[in-house]
PDB file of N, CA and C in Angstrom:
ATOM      1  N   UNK A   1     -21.111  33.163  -5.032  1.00  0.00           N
ATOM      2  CA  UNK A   1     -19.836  33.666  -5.503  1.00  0.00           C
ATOM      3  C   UNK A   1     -19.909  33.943  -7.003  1.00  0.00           C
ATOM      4  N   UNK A   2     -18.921  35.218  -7.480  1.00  0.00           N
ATOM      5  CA  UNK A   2     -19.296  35.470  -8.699  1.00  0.00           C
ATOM      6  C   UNK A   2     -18.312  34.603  -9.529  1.00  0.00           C
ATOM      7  N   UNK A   3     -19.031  34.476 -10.827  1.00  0.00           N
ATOM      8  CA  UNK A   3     -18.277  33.167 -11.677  1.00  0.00           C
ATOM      9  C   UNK A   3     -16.923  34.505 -12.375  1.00  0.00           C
ATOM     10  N   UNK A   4     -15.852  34.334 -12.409  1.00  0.00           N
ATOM     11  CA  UNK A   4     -14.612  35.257 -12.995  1.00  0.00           C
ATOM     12  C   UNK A   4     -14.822  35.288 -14.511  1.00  0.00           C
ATOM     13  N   UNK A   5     -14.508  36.452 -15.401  1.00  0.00           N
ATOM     14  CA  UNK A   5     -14.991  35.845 -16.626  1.00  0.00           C
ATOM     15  C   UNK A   5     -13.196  36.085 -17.351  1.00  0.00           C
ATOM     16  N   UNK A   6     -13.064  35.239 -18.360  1.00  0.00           N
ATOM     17  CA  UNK A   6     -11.528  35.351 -18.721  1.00  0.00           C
ATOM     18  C   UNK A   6     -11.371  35.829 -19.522  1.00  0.00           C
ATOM     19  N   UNK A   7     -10.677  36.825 -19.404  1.00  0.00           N
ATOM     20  CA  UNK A   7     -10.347  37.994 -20.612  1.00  0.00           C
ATOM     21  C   UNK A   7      -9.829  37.469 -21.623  1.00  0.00           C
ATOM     22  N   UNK A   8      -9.996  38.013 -22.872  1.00  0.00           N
ATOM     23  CA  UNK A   8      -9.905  37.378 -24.651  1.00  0.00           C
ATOM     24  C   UNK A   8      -8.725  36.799 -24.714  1.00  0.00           C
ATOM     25  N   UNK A   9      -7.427  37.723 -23.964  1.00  0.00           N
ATOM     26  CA  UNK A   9      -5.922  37.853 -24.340  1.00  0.00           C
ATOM     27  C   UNK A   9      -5.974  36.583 -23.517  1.00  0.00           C
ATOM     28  N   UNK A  10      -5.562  36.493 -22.689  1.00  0.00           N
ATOM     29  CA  UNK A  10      -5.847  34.673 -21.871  1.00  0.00           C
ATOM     30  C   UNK A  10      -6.534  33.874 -22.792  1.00  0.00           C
ATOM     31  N   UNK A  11      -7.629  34.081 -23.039  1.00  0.00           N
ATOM     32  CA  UNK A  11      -7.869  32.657 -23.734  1.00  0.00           C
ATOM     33  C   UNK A  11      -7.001  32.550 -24.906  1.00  0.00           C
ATOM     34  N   UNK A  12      -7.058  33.638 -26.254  1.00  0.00           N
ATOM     35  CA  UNK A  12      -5.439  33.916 -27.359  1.00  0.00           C
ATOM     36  C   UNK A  12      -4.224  33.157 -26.911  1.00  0.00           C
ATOM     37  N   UNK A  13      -3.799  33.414 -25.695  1.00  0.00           N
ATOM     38  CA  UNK A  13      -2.492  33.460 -24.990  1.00  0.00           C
ATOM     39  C   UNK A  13      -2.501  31.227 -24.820  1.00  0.00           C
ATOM     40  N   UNK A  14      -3.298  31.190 -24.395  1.00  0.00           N
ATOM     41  CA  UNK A  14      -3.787  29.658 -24.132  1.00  0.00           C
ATOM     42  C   UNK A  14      -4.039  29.324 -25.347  1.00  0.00           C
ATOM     43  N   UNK A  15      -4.782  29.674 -26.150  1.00  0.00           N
ATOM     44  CA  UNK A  15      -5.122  28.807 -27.545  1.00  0.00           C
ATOM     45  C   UNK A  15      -3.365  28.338 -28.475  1.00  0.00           C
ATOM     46  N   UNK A  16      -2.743  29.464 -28.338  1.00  0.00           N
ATOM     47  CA  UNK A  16      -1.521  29.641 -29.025  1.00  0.00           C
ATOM     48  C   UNK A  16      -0.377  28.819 -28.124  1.00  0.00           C
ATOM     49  N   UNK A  17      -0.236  29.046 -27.568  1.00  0.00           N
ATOM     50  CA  UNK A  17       0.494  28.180 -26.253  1.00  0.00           C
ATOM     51  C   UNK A  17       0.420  26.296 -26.550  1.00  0.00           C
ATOM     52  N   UNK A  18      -1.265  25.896 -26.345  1.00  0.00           N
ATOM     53  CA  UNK A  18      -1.225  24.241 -26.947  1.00  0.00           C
ATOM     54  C   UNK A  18      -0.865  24.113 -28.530  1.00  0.00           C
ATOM     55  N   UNK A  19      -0.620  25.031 -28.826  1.00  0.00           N
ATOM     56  CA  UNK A  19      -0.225  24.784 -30.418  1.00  0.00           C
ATOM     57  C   UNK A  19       1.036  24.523 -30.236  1.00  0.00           C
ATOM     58  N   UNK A  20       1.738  25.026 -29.363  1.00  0.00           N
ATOM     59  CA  UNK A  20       3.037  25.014 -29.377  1.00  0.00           C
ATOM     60  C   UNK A  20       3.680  23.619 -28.337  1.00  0.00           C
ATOM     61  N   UNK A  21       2.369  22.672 -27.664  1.00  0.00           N
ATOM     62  CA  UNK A  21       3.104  21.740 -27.234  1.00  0.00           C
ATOM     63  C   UNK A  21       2.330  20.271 -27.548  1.00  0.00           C
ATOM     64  N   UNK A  22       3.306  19.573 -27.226  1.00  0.00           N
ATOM     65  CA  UNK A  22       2.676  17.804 -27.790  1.00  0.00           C
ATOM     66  C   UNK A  22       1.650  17.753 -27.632  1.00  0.00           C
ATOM     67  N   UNK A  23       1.243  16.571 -27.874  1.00  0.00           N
ATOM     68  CA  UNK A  23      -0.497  15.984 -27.878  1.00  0.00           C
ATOM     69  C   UNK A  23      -0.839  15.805 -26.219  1.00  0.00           C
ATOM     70  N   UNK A  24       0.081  14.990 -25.863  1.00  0.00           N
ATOM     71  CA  UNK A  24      -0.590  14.445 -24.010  1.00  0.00           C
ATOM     72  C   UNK A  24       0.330  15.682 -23.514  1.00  0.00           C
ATOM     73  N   UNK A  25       1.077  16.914 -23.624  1.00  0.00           N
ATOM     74  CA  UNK A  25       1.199  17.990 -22.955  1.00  0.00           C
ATOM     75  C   UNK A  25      -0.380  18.785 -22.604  1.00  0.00           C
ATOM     76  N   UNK A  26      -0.958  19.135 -24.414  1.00  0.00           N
ATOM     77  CA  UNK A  26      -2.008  19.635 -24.477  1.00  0.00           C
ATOM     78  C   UNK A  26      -3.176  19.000 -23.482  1.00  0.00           C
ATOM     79  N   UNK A  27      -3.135  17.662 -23.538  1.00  0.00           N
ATOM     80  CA  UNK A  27      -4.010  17.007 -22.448  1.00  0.00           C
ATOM     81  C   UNK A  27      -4.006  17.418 -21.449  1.00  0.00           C
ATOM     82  N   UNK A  28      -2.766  17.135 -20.530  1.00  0.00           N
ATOM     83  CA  UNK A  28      -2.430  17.560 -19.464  1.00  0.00           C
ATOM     84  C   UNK A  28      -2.924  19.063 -18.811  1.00  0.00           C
ATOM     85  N   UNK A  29      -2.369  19.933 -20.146  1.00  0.00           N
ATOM     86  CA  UNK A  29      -2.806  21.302 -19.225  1.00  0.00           C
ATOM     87  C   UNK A  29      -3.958  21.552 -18.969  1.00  0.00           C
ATOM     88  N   UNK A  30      -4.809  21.356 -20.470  1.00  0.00           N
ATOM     89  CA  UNK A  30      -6.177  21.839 -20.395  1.00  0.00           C
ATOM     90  C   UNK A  30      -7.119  20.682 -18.976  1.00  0.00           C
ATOM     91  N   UNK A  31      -6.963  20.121 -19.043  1.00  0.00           N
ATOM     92  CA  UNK A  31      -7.253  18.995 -17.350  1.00  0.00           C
ATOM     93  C   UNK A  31      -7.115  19.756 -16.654  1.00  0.00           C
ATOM     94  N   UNK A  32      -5.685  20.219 -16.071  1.00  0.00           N
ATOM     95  CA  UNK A  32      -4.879  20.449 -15.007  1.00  0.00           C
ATOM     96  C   UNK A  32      -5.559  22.299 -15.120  1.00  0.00           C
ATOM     97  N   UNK A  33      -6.233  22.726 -15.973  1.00  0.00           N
ATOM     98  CA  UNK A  33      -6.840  24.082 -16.584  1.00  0.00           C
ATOM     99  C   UNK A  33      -8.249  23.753 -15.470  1.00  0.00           C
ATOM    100  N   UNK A  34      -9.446  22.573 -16.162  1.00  0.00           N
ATOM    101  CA  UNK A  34     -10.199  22.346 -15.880  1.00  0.00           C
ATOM    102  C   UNK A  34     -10.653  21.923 -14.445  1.00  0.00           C
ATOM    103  N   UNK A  35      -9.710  21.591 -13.594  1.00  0.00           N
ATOM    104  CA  UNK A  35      -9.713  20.796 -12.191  1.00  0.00           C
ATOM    105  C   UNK A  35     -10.031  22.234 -11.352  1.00  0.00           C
ATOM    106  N   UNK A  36      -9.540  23.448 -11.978  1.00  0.00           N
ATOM    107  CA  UNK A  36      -8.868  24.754 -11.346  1.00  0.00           C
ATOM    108  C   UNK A  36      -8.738  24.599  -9.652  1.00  0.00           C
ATOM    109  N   UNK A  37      -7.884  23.667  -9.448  1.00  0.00           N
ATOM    110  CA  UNK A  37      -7.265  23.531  -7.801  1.00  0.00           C
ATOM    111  C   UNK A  37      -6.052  22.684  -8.573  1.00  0.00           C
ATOM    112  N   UNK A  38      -4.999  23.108  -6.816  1.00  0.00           N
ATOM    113  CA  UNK A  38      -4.367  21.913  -7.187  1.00  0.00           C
ATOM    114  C   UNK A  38      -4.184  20.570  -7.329  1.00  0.00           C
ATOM    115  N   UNK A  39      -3.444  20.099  -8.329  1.00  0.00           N
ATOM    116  CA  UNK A  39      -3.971  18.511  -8.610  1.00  0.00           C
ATOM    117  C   UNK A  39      -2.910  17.994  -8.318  1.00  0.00           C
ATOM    118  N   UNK A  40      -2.663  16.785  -7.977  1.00  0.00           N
ATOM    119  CA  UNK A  40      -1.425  15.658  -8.179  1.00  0.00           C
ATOM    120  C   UNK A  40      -1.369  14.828  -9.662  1.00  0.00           C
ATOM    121  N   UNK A  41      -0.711  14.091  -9.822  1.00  0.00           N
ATOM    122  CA  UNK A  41      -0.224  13.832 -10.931  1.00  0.00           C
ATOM    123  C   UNK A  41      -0.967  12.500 -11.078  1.00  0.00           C
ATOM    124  N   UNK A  42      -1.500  11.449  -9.963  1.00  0.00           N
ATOM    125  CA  UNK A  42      -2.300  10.727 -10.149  1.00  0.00           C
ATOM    126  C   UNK A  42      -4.029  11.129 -10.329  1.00  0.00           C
ATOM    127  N   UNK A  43      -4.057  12.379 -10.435  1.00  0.00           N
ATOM    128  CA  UNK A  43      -5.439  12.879  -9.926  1.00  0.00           C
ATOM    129  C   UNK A  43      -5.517  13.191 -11.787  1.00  0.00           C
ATOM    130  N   UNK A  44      -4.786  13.856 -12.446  1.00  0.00           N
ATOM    131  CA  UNK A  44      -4.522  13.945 -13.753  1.00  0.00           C
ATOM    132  C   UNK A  44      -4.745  12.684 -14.728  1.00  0.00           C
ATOM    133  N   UNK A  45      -3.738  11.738 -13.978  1.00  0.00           N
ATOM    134  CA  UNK A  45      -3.773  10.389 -14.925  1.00  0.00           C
ATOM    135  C   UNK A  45      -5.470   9.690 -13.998  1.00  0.00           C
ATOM    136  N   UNK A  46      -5.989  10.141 -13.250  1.00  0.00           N
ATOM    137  CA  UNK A  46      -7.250   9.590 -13.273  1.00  0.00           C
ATOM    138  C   UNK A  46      -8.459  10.123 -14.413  1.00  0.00           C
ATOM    139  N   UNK A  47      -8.269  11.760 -14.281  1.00  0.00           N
ATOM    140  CA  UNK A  47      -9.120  12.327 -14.637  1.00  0.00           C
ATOM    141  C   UNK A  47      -8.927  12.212 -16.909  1.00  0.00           C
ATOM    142  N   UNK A  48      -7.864  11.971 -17.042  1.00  0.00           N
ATOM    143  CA  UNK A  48      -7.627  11.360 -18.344  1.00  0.00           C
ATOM    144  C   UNK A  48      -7.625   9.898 -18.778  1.00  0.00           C
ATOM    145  N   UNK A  49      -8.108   9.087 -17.878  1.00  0.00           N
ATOM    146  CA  UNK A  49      -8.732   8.093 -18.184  1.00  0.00           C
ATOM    147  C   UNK A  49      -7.100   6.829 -18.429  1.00  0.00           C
ATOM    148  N   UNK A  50      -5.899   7.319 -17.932  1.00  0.00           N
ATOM    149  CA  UNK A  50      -4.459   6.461 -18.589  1.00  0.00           C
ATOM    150  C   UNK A  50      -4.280   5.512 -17.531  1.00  0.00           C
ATOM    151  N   UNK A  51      -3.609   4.693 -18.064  1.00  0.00           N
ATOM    152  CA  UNK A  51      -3.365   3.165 -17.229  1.00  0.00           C
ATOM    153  C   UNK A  51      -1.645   3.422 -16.194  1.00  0.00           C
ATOM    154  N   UNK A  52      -0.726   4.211 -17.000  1.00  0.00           N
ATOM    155  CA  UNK A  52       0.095   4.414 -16.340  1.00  0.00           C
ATOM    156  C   UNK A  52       0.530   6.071 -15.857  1.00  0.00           C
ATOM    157  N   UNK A  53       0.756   5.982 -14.357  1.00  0.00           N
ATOM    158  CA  UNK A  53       1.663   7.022 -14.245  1.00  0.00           C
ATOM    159  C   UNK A  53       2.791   7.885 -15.221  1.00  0.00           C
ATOM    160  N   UNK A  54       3.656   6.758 -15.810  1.00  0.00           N
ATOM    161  CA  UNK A  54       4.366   7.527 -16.660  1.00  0.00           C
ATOM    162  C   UNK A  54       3.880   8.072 -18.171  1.00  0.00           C
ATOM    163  N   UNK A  55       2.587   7.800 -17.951  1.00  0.00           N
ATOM    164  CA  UNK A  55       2.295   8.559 -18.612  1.00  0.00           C
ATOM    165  C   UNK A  55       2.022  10.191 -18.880  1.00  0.00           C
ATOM    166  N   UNK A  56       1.988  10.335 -17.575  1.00  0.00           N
ATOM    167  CA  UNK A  56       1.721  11.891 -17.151  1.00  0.00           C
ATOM    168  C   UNK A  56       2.806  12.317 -16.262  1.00  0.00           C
ATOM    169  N   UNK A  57       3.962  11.843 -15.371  1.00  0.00           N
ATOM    170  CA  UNK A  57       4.854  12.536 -14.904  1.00  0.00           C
ATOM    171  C   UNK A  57       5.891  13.266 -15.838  1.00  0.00           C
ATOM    172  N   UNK A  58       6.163  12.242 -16.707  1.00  0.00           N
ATOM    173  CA  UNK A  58       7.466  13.770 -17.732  1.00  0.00           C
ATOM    174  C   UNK A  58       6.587  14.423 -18.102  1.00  0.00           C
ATOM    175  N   UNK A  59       5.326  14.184 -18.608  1.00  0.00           N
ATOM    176  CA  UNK A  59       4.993  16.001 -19.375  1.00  0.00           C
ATOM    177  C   UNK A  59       4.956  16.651 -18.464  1.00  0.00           C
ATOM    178  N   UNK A  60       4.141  16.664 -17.151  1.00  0.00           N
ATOM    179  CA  UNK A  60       3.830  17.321 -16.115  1.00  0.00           C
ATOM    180  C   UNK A  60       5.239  18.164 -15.927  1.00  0.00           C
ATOM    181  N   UNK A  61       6.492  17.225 -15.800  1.00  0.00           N
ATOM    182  CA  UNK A  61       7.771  17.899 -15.554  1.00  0.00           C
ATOM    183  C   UNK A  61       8.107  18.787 -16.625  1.00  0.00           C
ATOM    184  N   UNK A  62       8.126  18.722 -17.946  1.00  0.00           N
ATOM    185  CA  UNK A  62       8.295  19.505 -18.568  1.00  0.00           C
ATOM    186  C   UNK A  62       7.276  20.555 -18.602  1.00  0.00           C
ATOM    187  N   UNK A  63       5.821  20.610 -18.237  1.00  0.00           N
ATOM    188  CA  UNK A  63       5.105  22.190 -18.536  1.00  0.00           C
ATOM    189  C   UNK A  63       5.771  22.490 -17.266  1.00  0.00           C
ATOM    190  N   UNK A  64       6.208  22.576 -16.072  1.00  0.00           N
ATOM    191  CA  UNK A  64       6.889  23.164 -14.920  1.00  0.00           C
ATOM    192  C   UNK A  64       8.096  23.458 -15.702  1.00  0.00           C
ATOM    193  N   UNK A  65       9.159  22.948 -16.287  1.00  0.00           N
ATOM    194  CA  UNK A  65       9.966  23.572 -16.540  1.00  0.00           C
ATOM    195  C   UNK A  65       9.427  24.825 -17.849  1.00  0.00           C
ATOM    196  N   UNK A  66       8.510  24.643 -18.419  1.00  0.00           N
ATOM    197  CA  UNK A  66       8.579  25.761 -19.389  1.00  0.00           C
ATOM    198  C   UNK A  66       7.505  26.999 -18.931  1.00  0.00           C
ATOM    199  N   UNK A  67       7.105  26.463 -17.299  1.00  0.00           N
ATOM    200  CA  UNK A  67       6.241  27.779 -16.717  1.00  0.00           C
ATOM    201  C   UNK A  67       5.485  27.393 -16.680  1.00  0.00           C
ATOM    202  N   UNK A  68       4.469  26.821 -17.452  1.00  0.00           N
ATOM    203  CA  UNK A  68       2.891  26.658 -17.518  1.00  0.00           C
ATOM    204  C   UNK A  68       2.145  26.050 -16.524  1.00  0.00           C
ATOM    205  N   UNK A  69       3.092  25.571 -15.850  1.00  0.00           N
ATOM    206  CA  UNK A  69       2.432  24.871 -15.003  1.00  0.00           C
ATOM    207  C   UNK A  69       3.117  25.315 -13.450  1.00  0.00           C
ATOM    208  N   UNK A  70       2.576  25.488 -12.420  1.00  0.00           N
ATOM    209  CA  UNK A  70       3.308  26.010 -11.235  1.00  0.00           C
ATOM    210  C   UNK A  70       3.416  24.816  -9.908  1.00  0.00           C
ATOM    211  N   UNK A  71       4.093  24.546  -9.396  1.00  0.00           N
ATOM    212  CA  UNK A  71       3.616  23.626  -8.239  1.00  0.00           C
ATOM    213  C   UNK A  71       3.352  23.969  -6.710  1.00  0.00           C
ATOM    214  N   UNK A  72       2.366  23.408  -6.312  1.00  0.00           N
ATOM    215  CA  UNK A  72       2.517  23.920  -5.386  1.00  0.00           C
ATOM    216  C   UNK A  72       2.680  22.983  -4.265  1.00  0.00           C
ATOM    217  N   UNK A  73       2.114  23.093  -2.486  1.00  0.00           N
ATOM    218  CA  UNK A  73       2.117  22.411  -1.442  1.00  0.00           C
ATOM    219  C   UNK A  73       2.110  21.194  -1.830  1.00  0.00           C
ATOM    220  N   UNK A  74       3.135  19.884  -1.542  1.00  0.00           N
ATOM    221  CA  UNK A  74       2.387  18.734  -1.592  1.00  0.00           C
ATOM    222  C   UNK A  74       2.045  17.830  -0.742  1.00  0.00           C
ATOM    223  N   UNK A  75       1.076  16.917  -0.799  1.00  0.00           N
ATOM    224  CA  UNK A  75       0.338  16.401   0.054  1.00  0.00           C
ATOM    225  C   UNK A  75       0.932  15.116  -0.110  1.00  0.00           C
ATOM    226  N   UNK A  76       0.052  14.079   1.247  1.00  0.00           N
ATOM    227  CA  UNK A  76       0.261  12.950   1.158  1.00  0.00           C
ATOM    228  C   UNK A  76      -0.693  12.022   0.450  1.00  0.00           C
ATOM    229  N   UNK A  77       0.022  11.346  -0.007  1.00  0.00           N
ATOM    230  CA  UNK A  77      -1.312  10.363  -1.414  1.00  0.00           C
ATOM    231  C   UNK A  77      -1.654   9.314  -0.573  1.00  0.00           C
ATOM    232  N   UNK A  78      -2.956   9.269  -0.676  1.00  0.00           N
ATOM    233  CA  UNK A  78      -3.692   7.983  -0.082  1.00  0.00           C
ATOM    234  C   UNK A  78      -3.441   6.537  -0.634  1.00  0.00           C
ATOM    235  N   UNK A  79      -3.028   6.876  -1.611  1.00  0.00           N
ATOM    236  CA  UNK A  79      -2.228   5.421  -2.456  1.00  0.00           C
ATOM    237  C   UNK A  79      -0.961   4.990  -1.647  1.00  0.00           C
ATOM    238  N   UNK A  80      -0.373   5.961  -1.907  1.00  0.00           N
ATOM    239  CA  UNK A  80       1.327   5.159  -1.536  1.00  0.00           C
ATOM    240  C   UNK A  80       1.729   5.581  -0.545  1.00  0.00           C
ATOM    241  N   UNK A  81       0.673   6.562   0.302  1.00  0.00           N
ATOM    242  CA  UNK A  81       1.466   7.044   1.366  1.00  0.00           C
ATOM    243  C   UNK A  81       2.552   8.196   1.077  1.00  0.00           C
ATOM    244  N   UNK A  82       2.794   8.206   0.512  1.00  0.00           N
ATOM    245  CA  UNK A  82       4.057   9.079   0.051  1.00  0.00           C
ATOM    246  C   UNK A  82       3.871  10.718   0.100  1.00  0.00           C
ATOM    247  N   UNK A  83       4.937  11.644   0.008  1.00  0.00           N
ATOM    248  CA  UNK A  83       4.449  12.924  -0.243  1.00  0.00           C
ATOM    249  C   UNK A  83       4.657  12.888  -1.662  1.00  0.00           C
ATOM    250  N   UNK A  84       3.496  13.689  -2.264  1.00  0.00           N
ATOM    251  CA  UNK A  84       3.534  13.802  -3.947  1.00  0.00           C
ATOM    252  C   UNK A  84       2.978  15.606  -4.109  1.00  0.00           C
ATOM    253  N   UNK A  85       3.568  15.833  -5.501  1.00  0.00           N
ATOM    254  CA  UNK A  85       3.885  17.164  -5.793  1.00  0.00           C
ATOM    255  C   UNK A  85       2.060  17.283  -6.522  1.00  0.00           C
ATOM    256  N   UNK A  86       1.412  18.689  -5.875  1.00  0.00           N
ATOM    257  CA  UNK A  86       0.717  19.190  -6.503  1.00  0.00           C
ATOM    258  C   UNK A  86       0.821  20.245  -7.725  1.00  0.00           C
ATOM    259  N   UNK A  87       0.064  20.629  -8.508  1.00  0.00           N
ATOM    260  CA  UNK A  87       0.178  21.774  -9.920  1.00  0.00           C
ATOM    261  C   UNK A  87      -1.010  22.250 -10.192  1.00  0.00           C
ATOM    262  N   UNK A  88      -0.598  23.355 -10.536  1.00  0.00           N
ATOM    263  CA  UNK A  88      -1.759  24.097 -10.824  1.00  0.00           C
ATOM    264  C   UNK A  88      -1.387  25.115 -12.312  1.00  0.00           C
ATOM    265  N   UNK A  89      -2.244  25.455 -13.169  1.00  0.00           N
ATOM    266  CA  UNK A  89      -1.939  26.458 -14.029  1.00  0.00           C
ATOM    267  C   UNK A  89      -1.564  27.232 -13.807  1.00  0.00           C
TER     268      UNK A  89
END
């Protein structure tokens, strides 16, 4: 499969964008950038190395409210059983 290559204005568009949000927002996306599938919100706070959940559910909620982040299908978590919300860039 061919690797996609990302046009300049996307990466511009992204560089300028984490300027414009907090420190563990910026975390969050570029992760939630890097995973490129959808992730859950414990899959995030794994892959950033944090001790708590709340550490990553309000930002997560806020890049969805400001777009950046989209959600999609969610699945059931092998943790809690529960249905939990996936995201993707």
């Amino acid at each position: 499969m061919k690797k996609k290559k990302i046009h300049i204005n996307s990466k511009l568009s992204f560089r300028e964008l984490q300027e414009t949000l907090g420190k563990r927002q910026g975390a969050i996306l570029q992760a939630v950038t890097r995973m490129k599938k959808l992730v859950t919100d414990r899959q995030v706070k794994n892959l950033l190395e944090l001790d708590d959940m709340n550490a990553v559910r309000p930002r997560i909620s806020e890049l969805l409210r400001l777009g950046v982040l989209k959600e999609g299908t969610p699945v059931k978590c092998p943790i809690t059983g529960r249905k939990v919300r996936r995201v993707k860039r």
